[in-house]
N, C-alpha and C. Protein backbone atom coordinates (compact mmCIF):
# COMPACT_ATOMS: atom_id res chain seq x y z
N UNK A 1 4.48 -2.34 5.78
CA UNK A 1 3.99 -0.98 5.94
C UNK A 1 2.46 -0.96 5.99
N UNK A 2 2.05 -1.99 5.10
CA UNK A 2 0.25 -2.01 5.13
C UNK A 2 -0.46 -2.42 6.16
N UNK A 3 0.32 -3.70 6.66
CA UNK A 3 0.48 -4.08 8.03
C UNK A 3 0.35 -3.15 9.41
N UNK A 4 1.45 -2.85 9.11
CA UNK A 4 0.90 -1.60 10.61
C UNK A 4 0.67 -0.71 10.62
N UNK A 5 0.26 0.20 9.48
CA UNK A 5 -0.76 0.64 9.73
C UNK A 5 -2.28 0.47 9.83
N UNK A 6 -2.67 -0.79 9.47
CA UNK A 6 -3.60 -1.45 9.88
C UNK A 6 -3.52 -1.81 11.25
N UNK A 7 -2.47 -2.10 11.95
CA UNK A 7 -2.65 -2.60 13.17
C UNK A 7 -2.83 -0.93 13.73
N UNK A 8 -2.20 0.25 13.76
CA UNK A 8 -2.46 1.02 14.23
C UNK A 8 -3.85 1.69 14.46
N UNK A 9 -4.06 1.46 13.05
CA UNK A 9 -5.70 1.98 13.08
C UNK A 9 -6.57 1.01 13.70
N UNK A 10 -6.23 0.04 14.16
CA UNK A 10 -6.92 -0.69 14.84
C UNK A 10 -7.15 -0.25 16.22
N UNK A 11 -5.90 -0.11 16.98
CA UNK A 11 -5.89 0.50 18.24
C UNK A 11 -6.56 1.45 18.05
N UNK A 12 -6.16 2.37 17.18
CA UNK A 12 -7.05 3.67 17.38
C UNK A 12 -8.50 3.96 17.30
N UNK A 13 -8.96 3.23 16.55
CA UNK A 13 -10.44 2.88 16.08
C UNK A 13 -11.32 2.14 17.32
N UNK A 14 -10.69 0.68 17.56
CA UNK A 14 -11.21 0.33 18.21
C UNK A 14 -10.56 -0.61 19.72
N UNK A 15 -9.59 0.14 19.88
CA UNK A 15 -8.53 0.24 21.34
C UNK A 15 -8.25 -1.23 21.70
N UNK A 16 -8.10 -2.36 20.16
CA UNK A 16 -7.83 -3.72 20.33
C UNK A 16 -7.25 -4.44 19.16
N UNK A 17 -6.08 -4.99 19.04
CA UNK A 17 -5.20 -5.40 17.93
C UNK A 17 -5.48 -6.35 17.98
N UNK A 18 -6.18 -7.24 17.16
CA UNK A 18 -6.33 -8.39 16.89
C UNK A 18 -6.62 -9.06 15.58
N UNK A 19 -7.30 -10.46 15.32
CA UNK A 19 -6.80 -10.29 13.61
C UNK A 19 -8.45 -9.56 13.35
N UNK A 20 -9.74 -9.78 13.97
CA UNK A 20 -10.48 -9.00 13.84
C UNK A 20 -10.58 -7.68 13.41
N UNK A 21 -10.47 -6.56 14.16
CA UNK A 21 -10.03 -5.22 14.68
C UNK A 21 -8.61 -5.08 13.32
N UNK A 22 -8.04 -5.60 13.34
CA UNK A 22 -6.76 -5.46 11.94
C UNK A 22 -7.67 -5.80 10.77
N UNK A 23 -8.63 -6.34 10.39
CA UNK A 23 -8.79 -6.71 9.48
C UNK A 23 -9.83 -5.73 8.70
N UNK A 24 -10.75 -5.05 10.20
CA UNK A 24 -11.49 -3.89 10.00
C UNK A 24 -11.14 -2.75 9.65
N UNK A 25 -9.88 -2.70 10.29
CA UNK A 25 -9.10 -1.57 10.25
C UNK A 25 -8.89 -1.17 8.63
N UNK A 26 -7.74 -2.33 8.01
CA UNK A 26 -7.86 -2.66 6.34
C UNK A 26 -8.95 -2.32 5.70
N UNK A 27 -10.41 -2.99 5.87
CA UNK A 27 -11.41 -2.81 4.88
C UNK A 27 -11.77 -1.23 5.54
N UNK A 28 -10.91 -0.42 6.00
CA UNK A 28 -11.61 1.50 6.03
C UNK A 28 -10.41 1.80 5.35
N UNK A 29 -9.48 1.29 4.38
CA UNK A 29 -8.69 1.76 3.94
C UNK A 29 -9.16 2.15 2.28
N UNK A 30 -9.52 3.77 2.23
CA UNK A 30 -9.75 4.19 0.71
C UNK A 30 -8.58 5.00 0.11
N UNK A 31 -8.05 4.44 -0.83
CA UNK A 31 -6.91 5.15 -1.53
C UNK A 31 -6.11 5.96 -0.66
N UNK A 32 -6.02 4.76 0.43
CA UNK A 32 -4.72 4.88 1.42
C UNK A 32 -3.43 5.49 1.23
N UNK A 33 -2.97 6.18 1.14
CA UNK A 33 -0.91 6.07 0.76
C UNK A 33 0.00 6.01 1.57
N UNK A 34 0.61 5.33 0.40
CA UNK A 34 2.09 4.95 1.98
C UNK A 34 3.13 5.71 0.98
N UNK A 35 3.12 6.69 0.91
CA UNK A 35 4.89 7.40 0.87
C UNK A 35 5.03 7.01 -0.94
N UNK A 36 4.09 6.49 -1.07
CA UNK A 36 4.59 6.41 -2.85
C UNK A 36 5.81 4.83 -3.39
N UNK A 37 5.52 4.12 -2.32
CA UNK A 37 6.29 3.00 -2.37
C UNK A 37 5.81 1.94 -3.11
N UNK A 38 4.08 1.84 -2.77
CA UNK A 38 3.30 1.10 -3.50
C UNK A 38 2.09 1.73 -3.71
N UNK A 39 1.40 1.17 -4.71
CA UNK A 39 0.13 2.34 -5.01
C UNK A 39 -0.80 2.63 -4.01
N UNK A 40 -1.62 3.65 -4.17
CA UNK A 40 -3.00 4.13 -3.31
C UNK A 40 -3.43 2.34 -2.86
N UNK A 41 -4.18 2.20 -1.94
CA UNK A 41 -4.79 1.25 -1.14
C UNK A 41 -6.09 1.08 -0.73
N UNK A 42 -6.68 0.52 -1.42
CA UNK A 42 -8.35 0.43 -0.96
C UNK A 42 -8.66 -1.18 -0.57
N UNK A 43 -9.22 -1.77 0.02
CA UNK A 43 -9.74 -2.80 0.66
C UNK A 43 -11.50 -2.63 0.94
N UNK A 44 -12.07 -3.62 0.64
CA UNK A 44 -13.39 -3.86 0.99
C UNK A 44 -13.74 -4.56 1.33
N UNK A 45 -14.85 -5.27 2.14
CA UNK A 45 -15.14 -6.34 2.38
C UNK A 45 -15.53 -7.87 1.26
N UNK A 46 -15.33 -7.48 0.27
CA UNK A 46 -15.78 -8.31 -0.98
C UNK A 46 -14.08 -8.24 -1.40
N UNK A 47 -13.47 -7.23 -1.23
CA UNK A 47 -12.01 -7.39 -2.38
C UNK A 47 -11.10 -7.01 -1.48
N UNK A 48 -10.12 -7.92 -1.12
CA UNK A 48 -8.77 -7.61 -0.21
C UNK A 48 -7.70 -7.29 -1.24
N UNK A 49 -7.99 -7.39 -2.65
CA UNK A 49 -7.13 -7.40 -3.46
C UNK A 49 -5.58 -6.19 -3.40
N UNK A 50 -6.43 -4.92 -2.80
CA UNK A 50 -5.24 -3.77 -2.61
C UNK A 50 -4.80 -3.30 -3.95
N UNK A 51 -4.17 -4.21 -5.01
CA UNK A 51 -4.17 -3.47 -5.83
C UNK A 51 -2.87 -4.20 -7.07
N UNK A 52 -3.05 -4.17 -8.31
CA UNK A 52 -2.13 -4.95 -9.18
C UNK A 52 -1.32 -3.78 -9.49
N UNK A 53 -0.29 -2.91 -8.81
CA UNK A 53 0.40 -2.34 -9.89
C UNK A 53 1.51 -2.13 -9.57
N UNK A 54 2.46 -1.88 -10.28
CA UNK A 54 3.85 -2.48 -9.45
C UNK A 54 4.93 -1.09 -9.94
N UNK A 55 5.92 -0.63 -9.41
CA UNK A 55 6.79 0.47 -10.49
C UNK A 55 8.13 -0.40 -9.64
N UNK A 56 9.11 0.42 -10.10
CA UNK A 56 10.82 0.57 -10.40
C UNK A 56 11.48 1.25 -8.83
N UNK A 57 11.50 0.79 -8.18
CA UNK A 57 12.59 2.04 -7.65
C UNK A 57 14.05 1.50 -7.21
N UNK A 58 14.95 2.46 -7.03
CA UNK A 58 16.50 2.39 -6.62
C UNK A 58 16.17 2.09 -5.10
N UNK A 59 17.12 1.44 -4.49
CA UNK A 59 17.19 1.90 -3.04
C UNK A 59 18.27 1.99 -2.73
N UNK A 60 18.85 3.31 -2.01
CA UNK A 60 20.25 3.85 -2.08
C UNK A 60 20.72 3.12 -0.34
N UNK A 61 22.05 3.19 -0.38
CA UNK A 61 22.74 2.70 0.95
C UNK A 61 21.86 3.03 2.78
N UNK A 62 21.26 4.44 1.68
CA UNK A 62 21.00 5.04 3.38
C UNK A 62 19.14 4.74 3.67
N UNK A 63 18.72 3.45 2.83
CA UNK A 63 17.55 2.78 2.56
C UNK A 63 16.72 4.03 2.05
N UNK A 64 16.59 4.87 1.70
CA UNK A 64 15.90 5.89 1.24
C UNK A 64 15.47 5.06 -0.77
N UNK A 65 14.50 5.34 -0.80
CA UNK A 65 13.93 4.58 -2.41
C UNK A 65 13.74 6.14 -3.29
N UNK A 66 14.36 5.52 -4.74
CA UNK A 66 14.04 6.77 -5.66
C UNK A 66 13.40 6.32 -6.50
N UNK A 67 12.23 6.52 -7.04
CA UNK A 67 11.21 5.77 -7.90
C UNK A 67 11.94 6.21 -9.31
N UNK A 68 11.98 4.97 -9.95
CA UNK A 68 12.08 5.33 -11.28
C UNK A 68 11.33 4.65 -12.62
N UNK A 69 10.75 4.65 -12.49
CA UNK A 69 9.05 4.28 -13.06
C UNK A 69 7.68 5.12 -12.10
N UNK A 70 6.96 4.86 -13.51
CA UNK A 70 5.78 5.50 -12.56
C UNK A 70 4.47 3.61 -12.26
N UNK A 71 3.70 3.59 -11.91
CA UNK A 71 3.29 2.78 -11.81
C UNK A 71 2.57 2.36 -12.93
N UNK A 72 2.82 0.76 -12.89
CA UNK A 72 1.78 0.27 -13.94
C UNK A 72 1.55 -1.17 -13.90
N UNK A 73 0.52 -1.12 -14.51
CA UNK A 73 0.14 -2.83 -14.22
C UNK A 73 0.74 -3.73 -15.25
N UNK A 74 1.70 -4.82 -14.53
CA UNK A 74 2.10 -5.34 -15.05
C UNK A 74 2.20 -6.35 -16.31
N UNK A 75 2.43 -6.74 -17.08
CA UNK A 75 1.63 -7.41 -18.05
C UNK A 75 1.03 -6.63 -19.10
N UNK A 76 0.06 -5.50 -18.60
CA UNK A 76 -0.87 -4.58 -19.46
C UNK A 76 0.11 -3.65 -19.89
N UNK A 77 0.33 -2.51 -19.26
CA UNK A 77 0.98 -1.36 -19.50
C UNK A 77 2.50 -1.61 -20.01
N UNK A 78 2.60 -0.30 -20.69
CA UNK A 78 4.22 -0.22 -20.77
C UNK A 78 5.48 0.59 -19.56
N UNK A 79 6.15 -0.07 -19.51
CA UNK A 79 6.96 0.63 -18.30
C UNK A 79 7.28 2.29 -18.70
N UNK A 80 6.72 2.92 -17.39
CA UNK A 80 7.40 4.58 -18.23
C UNK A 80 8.33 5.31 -17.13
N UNK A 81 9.18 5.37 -17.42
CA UNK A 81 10.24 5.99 -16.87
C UNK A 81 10.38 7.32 -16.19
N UNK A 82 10.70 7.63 -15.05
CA UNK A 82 10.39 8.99 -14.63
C UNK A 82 11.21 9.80 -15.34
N UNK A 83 11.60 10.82 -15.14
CA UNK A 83 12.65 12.04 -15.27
C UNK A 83 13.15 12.74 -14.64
């Protein structure tokens, strides 16, 4: 998912998909979201890191995901459960 929309914004930005142009695309990504699947998304030219935090979700037959955790970094935090 991080993937193409990086490649998209590439085309769109600068009307050429390549690993260049994809990679530029990424470092204009500020607290990006994708649908709540994985956390907000930032990239810079110093930190590709994106981001340590991980949650829970179901994924039902009809691939649709139901989060059941909220996010947290692994290791550190305690898991918290939605409602």
């Amino acid at each position: 998912m991080i993937m193409e929309k990086a490649m998209i914004r590439a085309q769109e930005k600068f009307k050429e998909v390549n690993r260049e142009t994809i990679n530029r695309a990424m470092e204009s990504f500020r607290e990006e979201d994708f649908g709540g699947l994985v956390p907000a998304v930032t990239y810079t030219p110093t930190d590709h890191g994106a981001s340590f935090k991980a949650r829970i979700v179901q994924v039902k037959e009809d691939a649709s995901c139901i989060p059941l955790t909220y996010f947290y970094v692994p290791g550190k935090e305690k898991i918290s459960l939605q409602k």
